[in-house]
N, C-alpha and C. Protein backbone atom coordinates (compact mmCIF):
# COMPACT_ATOMS: atom_id res chain seq x y z
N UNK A 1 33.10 100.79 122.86
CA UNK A 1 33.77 99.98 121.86
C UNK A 1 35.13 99.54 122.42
N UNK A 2 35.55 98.65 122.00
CA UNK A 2 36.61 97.76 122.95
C UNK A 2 37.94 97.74 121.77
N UNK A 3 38.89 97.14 122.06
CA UNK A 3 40.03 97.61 121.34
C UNK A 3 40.54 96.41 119.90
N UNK A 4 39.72 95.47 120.76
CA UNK A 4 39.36 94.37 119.68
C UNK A 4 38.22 95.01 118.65
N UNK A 5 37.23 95.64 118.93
CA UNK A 5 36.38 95.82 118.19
C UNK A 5 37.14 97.07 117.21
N UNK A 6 37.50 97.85 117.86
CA UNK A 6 38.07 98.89 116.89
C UNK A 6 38.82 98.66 115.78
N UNK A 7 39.76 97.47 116.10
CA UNK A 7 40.86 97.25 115.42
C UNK A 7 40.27 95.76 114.18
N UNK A 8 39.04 95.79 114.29
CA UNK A 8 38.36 94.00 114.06
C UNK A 8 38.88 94.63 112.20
N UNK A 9 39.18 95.48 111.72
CA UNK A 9 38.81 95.63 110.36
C UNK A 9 40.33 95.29 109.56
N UNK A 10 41.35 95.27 110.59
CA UNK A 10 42.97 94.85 110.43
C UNK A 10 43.26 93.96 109.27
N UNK A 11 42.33 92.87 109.50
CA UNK A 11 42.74 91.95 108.66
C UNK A 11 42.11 91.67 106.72
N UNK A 12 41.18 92.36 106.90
CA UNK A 12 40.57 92.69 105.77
C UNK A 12 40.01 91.07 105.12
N UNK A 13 39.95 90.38 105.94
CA UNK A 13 39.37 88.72 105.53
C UNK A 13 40.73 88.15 104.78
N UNK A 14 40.21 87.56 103.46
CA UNK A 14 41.58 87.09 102.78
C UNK A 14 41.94 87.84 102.16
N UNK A 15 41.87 89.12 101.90
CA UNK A 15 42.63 89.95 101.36
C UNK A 15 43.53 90.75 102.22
N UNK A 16 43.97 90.69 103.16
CA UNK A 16 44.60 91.34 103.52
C UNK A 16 46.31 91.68 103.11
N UNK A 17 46.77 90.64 102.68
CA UNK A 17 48.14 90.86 101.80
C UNK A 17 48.09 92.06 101.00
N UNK A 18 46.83 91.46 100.20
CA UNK A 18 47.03 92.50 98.96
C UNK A 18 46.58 93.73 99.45
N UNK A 19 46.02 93.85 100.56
CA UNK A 19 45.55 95.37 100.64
C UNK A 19 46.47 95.97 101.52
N UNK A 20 47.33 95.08 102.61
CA UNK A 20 47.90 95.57 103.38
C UNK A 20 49.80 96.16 102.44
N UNK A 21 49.89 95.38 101.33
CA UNK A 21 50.93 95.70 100.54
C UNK A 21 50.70 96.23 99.67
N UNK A 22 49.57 97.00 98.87
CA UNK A 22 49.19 98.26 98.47
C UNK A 22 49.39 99.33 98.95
N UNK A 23 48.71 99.59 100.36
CA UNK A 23 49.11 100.65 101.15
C UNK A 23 50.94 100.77 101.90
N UNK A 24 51.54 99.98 101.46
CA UNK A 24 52.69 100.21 101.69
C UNK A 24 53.38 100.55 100.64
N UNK A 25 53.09 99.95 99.21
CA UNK A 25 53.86 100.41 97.72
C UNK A 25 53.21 101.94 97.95
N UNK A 26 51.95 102.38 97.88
CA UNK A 26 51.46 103.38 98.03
C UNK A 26 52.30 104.80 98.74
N UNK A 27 52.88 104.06 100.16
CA UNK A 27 53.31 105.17 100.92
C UNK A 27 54.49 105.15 100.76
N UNK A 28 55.32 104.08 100.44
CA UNK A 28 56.56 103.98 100.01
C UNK A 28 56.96 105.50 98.95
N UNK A 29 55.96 104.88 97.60
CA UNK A 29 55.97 105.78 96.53
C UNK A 29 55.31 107.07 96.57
N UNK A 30 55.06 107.63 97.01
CA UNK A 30 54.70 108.89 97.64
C UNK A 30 55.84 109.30 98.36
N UNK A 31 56.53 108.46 99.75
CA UNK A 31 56.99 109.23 100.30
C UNK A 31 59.24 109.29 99.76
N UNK A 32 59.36 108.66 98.69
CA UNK A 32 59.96 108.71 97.72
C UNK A 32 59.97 109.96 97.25
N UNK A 33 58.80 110.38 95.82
CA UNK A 33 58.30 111.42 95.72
C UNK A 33 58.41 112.84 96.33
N UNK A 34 57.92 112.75 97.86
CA UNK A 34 58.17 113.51 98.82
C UNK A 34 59.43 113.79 98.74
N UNK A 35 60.39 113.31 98.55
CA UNK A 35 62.00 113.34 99.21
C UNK A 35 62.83 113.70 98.11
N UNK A 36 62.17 112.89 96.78
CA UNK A 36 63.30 113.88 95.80
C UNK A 36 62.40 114.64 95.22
N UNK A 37 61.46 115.22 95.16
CA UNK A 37 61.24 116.58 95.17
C UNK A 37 61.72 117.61 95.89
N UNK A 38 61.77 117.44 97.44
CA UNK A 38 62.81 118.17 98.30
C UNK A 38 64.17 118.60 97.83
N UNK A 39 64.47 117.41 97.41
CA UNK A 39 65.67 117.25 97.22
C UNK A 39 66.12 118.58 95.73
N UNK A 40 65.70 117.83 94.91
CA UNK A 40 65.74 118.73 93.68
C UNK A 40 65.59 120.26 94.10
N UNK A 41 64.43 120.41 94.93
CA UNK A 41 64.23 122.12 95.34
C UNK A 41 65.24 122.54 95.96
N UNK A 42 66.32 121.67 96.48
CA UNK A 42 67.03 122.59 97.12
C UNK A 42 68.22 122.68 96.54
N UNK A 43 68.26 121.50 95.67
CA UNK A 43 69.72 121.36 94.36
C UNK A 43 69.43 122.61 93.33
N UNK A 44 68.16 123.42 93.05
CA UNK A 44 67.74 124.17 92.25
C UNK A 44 68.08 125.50 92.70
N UNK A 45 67.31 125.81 94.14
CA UNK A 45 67.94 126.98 95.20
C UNK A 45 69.27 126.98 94.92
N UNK A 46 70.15 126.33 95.26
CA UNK A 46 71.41 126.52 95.42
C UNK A 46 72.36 127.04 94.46
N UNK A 47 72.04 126.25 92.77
CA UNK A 47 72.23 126.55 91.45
C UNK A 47 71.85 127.84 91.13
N UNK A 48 70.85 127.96 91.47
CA UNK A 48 70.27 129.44 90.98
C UNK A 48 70.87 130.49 92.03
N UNK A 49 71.33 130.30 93.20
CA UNK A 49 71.78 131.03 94.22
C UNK A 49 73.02 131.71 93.49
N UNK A 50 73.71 130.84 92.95
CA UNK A 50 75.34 130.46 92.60
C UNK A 50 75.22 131.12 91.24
N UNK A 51 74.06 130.96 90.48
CA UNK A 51 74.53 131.31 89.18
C UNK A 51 74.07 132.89 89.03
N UNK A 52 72.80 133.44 90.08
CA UNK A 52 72.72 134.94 90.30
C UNK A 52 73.47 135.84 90.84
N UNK A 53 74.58 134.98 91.87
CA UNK A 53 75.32 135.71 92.98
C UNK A 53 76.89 135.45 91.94
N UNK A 54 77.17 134.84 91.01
CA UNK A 54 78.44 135.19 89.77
C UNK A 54 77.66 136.64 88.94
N UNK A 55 76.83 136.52 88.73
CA UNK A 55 76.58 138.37 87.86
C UNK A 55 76.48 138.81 88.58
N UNK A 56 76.80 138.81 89.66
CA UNK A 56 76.68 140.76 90.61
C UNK A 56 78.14 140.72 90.73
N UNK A 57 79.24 139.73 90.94
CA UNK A 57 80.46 140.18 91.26
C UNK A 57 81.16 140.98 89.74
């Protein structure tokens, strides 16, 4: 199989806009998602770090 042939499915005929800018809102919004979820987990760690480590002093 040749590299043209592998790749022949790229364009998706005339749809390719819409399918090729789906899969980008798609990964966009996911990887959004991804990041402030991180985010929050570690704004949460830290809060809770801070607010367990004031009752022991």
């Amino acid at each position: 199989m040749t590299m043209v042939e592998y790749f022949s499915f790229l364009p998706f005929g005339k749809y390719a806009f819409y399918v090729w800018s789906a899969y980008g809102i798609a990964f966009i919004t996911v990887a959004t998602l991804f990041i402030r979820a991180r985010s929050n987990h570690k704004k949460t760690l830290v809060a809770l770090s801070n607010k367990y480590s004031r009752q022991n002093d």
